[in-house]
PDB file of N, CA and C in Angstrom:
ATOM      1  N   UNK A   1    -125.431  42.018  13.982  1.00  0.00           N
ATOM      2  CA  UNK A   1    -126.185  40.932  13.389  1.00  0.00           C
ATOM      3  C   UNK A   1    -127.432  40.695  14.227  1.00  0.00           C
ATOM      4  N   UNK A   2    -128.412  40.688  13.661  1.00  0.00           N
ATOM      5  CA  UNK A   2    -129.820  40.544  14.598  1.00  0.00           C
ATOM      6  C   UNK A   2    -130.749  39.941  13.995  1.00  0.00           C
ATOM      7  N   UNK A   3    -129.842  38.521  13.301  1.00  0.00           N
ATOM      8  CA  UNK A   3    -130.784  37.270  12.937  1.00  0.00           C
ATOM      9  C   UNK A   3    -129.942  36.407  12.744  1.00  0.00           C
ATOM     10  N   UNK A   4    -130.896  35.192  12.950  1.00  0.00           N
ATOM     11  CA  UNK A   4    -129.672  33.805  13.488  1.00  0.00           C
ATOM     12  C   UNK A   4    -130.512  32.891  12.461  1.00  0.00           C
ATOM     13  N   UNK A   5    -130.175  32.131  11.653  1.00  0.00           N
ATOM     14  CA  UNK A   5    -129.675  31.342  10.785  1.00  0.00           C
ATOM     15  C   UNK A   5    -130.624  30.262  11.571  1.00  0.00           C
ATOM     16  N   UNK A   6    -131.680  29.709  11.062  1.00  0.00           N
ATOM     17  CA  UNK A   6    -132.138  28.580  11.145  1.00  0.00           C
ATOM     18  C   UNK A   6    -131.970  27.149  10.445  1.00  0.00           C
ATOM     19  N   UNK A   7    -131.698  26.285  10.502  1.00  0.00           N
ATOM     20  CA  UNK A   7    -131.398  24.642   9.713  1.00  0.00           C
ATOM     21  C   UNK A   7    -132.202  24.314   8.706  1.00  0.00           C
ATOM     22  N   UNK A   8    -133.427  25.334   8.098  1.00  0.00           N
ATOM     23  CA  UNK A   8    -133.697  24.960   6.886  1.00  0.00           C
ATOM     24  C   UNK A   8    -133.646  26.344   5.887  1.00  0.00           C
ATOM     25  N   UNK A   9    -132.367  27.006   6.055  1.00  0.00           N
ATOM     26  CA  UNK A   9    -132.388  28.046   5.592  1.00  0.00           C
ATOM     27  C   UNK A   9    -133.015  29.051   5.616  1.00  0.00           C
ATOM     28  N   UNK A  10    -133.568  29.644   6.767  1.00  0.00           N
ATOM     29  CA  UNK A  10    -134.359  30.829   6.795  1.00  0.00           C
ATOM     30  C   UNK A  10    -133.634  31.304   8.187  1.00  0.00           C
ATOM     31  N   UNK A  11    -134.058  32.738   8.298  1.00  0.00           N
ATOM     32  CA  UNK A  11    -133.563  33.385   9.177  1.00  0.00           C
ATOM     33  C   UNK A  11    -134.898  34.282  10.491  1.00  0.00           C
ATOM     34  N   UNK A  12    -134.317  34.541  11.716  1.00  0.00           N
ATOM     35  CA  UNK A  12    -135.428  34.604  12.746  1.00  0.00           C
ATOM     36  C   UNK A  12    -134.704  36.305  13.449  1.00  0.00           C
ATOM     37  N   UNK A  13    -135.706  36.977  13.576  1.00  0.00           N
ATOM     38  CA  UNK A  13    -135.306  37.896  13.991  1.00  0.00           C
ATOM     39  C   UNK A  13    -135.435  37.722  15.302  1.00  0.00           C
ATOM     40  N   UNK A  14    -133.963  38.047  15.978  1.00  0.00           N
ATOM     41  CA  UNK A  14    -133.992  37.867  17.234  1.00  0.00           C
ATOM     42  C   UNK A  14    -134.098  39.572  18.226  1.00  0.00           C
ATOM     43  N   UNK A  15    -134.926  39.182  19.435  1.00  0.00           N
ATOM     44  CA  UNK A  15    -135.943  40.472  19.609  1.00  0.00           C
ATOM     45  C   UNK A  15    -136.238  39.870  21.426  1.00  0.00           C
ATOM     46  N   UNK A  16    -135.964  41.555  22.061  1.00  0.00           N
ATOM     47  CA  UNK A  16    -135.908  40.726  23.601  1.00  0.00           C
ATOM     48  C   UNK A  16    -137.607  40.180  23.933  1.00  0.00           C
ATOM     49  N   UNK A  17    -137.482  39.372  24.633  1.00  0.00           N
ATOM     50  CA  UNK A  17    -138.776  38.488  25.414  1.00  0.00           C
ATOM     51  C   UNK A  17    -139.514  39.777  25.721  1.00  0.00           C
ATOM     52  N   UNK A  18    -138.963  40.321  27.007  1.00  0.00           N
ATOM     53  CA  UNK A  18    -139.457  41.197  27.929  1.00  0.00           C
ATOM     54  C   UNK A  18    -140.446  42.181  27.075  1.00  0.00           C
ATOM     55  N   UNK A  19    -139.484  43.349  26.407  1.00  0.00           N
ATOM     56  CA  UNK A  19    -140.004  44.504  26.200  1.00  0.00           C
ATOM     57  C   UNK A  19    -140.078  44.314  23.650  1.00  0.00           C
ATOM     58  N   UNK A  20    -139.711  43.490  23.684  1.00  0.00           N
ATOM     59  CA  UNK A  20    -139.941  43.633  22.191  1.00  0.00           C
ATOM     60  C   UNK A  20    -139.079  43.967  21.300  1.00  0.00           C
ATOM     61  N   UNK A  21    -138.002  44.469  21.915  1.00  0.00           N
ATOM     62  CA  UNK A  21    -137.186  45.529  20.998  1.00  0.00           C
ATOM     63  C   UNK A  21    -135.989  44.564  20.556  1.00  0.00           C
ATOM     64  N   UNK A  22    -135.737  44.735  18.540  1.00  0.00           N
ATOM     65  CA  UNK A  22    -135.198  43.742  18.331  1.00  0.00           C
ATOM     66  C   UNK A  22    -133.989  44.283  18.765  1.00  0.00           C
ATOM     67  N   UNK A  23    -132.801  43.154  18.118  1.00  0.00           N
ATOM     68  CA  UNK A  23    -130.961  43.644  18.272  1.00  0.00           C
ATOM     69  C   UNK A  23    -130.475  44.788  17.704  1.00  0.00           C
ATOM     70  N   UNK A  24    -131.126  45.056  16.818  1.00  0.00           N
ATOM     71  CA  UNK A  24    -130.626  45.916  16.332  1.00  0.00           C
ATOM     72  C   UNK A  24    -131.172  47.694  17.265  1.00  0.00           C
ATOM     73  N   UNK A  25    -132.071  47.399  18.225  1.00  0.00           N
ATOM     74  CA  UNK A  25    -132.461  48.601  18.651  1.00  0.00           C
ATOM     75  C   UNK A  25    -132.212  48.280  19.983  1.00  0.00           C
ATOM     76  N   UNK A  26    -131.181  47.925  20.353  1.00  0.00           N
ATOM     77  CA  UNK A  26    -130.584  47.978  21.978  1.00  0.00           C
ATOM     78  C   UNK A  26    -128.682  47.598  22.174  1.00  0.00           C
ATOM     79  N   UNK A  27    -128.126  47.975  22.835  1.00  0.00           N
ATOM     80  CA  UNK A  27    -126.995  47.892  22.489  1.00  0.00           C
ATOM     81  C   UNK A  27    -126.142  46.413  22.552  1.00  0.00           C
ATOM     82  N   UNK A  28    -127.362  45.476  23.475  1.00  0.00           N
ATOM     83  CA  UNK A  28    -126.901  44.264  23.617  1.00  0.00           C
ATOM     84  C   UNK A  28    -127.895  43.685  24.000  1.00  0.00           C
ATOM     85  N   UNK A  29    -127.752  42.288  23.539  1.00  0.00           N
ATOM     86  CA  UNK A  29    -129.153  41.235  23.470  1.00  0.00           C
ATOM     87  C   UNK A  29    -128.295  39.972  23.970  1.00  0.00           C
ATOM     88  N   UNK A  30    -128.864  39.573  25.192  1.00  0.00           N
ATOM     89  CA  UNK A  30    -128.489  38.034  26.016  1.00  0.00           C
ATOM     90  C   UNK A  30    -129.105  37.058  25.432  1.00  0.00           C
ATOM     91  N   UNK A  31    -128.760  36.004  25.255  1.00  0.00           N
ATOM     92  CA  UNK A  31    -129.601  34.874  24.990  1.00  0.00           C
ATOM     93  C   UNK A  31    -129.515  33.934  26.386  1.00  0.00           C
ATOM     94  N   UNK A  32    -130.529  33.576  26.282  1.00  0.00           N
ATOM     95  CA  UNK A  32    -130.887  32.224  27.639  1.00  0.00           C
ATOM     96  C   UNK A  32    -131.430  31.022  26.730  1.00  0.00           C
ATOM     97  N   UNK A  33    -131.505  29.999  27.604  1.00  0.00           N
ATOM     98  CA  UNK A  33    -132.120  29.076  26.933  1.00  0.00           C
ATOM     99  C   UNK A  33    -133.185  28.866  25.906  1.00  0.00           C
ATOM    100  N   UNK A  34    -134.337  29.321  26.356  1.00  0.00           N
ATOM    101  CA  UNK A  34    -135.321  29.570  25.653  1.00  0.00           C
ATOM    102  C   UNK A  34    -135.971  31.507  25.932  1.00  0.00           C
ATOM    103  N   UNK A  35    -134.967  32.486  25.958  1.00  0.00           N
ATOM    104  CA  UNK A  35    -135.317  33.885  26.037  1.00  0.00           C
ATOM    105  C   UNK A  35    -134.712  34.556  25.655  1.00  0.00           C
ATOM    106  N   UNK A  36    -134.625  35.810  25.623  1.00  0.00           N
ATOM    107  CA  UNK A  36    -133.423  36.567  25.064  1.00  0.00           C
ATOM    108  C   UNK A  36    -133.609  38.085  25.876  1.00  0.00           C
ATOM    109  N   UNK A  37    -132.925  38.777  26.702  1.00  0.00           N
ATOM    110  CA  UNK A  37    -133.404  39.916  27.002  1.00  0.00           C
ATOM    111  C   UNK A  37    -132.304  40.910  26.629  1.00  0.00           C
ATOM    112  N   UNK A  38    -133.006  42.596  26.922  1.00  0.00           N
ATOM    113  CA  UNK A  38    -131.866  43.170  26.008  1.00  0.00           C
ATOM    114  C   UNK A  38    -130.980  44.008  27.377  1.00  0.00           C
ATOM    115  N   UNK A  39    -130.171  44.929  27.305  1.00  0.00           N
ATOM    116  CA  UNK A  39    -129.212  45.497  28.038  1.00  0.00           C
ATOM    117  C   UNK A  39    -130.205  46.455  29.025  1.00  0.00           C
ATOM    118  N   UNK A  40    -131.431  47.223  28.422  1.00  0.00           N
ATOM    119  CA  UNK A  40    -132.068  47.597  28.655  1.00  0.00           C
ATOM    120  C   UNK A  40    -133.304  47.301  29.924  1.00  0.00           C
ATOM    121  N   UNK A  41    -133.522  46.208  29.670  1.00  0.00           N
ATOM    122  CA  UNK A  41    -135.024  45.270  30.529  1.00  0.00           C
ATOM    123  C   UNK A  41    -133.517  44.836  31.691  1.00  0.00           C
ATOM    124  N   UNK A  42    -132.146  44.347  31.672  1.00  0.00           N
ATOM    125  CA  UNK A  42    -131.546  44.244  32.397  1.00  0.00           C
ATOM    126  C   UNK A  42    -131.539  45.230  33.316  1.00  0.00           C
ATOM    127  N   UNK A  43    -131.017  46.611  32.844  1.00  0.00           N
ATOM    128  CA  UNK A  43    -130.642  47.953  33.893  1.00  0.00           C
ATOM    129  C   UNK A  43    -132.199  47.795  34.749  1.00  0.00           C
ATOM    130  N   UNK A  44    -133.606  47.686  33.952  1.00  0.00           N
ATOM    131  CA  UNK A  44    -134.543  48.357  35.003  1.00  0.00           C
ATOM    132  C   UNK A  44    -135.000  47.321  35.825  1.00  0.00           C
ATOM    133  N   UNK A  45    -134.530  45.519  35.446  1.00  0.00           N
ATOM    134  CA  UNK A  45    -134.299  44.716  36.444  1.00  0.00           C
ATOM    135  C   UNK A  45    -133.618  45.136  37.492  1.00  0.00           C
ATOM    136  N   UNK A  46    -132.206  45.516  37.189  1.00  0.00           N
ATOM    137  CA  UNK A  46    -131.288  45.830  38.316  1.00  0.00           C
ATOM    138  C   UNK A  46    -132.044  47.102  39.299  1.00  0.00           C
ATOM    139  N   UNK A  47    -132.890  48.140  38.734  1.00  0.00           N
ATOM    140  CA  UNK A  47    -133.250  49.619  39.542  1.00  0.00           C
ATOM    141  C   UNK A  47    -134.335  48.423  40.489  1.00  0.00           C
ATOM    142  N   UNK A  48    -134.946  47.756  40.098  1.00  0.00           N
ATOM    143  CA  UNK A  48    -136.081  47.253  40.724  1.00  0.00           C
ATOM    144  C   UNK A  48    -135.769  46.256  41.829  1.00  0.00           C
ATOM    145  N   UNK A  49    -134.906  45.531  41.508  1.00  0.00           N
ATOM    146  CA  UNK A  49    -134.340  44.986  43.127  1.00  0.00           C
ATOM    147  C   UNK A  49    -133.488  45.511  43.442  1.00  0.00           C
ATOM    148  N   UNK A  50    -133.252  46.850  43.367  1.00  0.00           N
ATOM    149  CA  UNK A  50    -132.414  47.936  43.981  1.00  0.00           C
ATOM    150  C   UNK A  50    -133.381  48.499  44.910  1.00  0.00           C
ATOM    151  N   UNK A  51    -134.600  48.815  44.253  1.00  0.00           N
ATOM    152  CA  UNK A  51    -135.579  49.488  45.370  1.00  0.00           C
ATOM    153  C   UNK A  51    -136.565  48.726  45.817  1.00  0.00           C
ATOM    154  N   UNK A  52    -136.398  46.980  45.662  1.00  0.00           N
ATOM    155  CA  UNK A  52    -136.837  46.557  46.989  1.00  0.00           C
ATOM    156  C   UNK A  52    -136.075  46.058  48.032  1.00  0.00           C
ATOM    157  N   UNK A  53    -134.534  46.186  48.032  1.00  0.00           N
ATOM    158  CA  UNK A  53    -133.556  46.348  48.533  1.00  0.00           C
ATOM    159  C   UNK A  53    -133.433  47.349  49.068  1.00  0.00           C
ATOM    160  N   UNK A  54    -134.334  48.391  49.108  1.00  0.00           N
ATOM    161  CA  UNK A  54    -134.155  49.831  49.901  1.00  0.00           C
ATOM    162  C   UNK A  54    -132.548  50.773  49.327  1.00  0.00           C
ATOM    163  N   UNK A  55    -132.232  50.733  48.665  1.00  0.00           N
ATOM    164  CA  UNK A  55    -130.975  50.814  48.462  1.00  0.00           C
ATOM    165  C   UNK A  55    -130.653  50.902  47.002  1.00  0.00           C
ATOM    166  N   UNK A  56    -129.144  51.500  46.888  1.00  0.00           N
ATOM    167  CA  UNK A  56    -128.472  51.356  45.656  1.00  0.00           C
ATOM    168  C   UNK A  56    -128.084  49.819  45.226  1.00  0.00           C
ATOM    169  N   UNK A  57    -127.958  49.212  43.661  1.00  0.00           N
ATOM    170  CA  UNK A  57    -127.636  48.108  43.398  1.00  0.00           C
ATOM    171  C   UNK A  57    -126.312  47.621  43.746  1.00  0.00           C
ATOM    172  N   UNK A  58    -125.667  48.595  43.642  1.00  0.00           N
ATOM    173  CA  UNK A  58    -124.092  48.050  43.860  1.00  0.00           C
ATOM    174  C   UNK A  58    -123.358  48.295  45.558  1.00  0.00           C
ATOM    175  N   UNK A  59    -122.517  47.899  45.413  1.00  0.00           N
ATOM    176  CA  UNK A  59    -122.699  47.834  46.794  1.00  0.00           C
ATOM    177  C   UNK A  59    -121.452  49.398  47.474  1.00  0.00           C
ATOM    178  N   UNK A  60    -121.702  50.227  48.257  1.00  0.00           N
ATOM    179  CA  UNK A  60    -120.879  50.985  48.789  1.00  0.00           C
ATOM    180  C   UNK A  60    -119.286  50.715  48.674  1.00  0.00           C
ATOM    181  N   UNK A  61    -118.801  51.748  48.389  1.00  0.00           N
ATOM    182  CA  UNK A  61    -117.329  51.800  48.047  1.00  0.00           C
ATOM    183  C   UNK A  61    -116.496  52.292  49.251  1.00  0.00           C
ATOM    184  N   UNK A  62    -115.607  52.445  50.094  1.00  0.00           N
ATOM    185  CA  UNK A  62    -115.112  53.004  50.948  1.00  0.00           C
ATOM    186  C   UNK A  62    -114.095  54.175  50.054  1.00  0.00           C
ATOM    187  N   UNK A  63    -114.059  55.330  51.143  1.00  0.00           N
ATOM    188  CA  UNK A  63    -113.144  56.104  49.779  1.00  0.00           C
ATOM    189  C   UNK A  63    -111.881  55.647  49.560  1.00  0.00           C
ATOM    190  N   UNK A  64    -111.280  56.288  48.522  1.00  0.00           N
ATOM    191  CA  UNK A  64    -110.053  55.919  48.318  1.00  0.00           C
ATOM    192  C   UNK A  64    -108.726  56.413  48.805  1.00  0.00           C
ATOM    193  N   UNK A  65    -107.876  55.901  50.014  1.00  0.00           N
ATOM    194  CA  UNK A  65    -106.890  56.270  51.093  1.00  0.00           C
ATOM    195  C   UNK A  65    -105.941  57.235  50.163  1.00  0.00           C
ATOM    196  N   UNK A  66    -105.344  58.374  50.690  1.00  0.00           N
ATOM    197  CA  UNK A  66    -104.630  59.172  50.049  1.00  0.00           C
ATOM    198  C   UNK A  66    -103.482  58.564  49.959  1.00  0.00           C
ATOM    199  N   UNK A  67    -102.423  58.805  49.439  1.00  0.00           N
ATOM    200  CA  UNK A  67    -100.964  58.442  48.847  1.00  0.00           C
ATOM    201  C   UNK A  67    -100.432  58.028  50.589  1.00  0.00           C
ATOM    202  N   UNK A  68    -100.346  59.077  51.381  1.00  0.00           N
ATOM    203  CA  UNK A  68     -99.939  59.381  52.381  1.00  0.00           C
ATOM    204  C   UNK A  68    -100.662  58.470  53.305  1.00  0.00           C
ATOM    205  N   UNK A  69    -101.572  57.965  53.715  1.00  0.00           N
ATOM    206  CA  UNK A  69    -102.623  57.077  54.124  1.00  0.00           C
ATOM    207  C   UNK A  69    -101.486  55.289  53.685  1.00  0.00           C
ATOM    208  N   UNK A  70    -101.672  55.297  52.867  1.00  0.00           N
ATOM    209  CA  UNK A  70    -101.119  54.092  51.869  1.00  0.00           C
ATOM    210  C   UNK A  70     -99.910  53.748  52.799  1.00  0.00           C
ATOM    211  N   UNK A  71     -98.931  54.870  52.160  1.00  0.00           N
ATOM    212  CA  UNK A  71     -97.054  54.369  52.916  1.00  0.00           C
ATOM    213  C   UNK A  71     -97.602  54.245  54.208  1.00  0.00           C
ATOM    214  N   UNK A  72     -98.128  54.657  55.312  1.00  0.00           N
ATOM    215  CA  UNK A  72     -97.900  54.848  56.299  1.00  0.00           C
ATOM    216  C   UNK A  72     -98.459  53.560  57.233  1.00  0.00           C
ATOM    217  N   UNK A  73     -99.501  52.866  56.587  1.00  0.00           N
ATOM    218  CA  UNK A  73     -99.841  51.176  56.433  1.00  0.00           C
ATOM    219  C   UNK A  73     -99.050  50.684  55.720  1.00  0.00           C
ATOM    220  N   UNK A  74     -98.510  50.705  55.008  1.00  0.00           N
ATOM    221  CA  UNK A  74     -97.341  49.967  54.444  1.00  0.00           C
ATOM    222  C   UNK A  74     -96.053  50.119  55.304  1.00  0.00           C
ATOM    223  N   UNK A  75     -95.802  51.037  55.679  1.00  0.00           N
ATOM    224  CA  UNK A  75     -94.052  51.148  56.388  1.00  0.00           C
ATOM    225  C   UNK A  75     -94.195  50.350  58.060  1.00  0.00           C
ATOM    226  N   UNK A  76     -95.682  50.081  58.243  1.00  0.00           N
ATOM    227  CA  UNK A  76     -96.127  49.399  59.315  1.00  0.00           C
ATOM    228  C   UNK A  76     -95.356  47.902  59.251  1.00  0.00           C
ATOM    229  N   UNK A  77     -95.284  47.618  58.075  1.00  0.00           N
ATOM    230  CA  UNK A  77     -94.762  46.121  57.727  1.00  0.00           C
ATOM    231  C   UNK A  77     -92.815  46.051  57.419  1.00  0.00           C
TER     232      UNK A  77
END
């Protein structure tokens, strides 16, 4: 659905702030108070204070302890 129902019967195509592109041409559209942005203008928000963060957005993962790793902290208890 990528129009919202106005109170005197007419309808508004809803379409992100940022870059233009309505609902129907992004896979998801936020609404804010008075904005709307799409899934899209989000991700290259996120790359962009990723790289003035010097860095990846998310944050480092430690790897994941083998089976054997696991019991052997566990049988500690």
């Amino acid at each position: 659905m990528a129009e919202r129902r106005r109170g005197n019967g007419t309808t508004q195509i809803l379409q992100c702030s940022f870059c233009g592109k309505t609902q129907r041409e992004v896979k998801k559209l936020i609404a804010g108070p008075t904005a709307y942005i799409c899934d899209e203008c989000v991700s290259l928000c996120n790359d962009i204070i990723a790289e003035d963060q010097g860095g990846e957005a998310q944050p480092a993962r430690k790897p994941m302890p083998k089976p054997a790793e696991i019991r052997a902290f566990l049988d500690q208890y």
